[in-house]
Protein backbone atom coordinates (compact mmCIF):
# COMPACT_ATOMS: atom_id res chain seq x y z
CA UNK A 1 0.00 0.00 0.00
CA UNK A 2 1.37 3.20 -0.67
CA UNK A 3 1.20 6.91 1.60
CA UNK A 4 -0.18 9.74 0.50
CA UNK A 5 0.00 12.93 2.29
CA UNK A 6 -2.59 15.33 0.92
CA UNK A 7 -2.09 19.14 2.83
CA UNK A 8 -4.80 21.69 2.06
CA UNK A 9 -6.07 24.67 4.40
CA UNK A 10 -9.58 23.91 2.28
CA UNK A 11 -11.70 20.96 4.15
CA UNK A 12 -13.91 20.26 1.05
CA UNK A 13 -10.88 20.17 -0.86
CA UNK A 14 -8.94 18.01 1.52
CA UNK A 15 -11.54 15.34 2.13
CA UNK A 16 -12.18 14.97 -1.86
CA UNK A 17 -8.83 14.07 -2.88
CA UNK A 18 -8.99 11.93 0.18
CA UNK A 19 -11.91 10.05 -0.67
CA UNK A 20 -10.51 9.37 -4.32
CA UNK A 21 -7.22 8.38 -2.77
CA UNK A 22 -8.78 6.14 -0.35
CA UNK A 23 -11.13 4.47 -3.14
CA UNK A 24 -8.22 3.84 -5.34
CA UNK A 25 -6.23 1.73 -2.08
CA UNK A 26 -3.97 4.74 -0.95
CA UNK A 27 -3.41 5.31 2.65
CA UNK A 28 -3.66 8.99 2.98
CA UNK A 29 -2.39 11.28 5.47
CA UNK A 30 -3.87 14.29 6.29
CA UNK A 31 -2.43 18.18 6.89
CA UNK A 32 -4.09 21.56 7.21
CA UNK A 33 -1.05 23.66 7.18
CA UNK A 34 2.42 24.03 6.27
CA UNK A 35 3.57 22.38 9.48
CA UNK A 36 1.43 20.06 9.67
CA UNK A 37 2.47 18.89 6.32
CA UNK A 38 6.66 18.69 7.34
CA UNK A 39 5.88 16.82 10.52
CA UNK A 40 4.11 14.19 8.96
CA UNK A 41 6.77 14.15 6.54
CA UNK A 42 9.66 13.64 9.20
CA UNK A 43 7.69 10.87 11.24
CA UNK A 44 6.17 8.89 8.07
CA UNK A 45 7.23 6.48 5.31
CA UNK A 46 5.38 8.72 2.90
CA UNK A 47 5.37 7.84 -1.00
CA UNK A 48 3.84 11.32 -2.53
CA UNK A 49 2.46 14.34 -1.58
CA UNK A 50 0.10 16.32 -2.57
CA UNK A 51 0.35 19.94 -1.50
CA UNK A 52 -1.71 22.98 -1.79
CA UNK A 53 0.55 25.70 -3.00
CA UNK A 54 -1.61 29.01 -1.21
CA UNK A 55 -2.08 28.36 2.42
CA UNK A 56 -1.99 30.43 5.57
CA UNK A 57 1.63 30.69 7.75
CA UNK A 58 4.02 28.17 4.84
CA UNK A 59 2.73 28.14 1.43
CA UNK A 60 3.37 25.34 -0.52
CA UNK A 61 6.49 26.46 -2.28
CA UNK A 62 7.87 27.21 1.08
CA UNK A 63 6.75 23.21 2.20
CA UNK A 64 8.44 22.01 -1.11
CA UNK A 65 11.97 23.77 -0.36
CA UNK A 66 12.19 22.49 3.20
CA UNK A 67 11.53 19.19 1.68
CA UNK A 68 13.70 19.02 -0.73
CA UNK A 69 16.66 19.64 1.83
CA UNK A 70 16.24 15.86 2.76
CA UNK A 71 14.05 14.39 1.31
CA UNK A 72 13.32 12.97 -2.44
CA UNK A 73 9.33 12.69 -2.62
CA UNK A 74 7.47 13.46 -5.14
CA UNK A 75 5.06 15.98 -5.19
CA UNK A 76 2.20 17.32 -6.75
CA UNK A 77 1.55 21.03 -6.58
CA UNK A 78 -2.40 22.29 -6.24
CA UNK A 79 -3.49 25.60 -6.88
């Protein structure tokens, strides 16, 4: 099975892509924020991420650069 981390400030948004993940056999991991997002990141075997690029506190692009610094995950970029 493979982990998805799906990070959007928008709830309707956030559960939608969550119930497609879900329906399709992904495990999916959930963030509001920024921060939520990286410490899911550090304490989970995560194999992509889908990330909201305008959010409150971190954007996105912000999310993506810390990332990057140690980690090799793909991600997909909402707007």
């Amino acid at each position: 099975m493979y982990n998805v981390l799906v990070c959007d400030d928008d709830k309707a948004i956030l559960d939608s892509v969550e119930i497609y993940l879900q329906n399709e056999g992904y495990k999916v991991y959930r963030a509001t924020n920024g921060i939520e997002a990286l410490t899911v990141a550090e304490n989970t075997e995560l194999h992509c991420i889908i990330l909201d690029i305008m959010m409150p506190g971190m954007d996105g692009l912000t999310v993506t650069s810390k990332l990057r610094k140690d980690k090799n995950i793909p991600i997909i970029l909402l707007s």
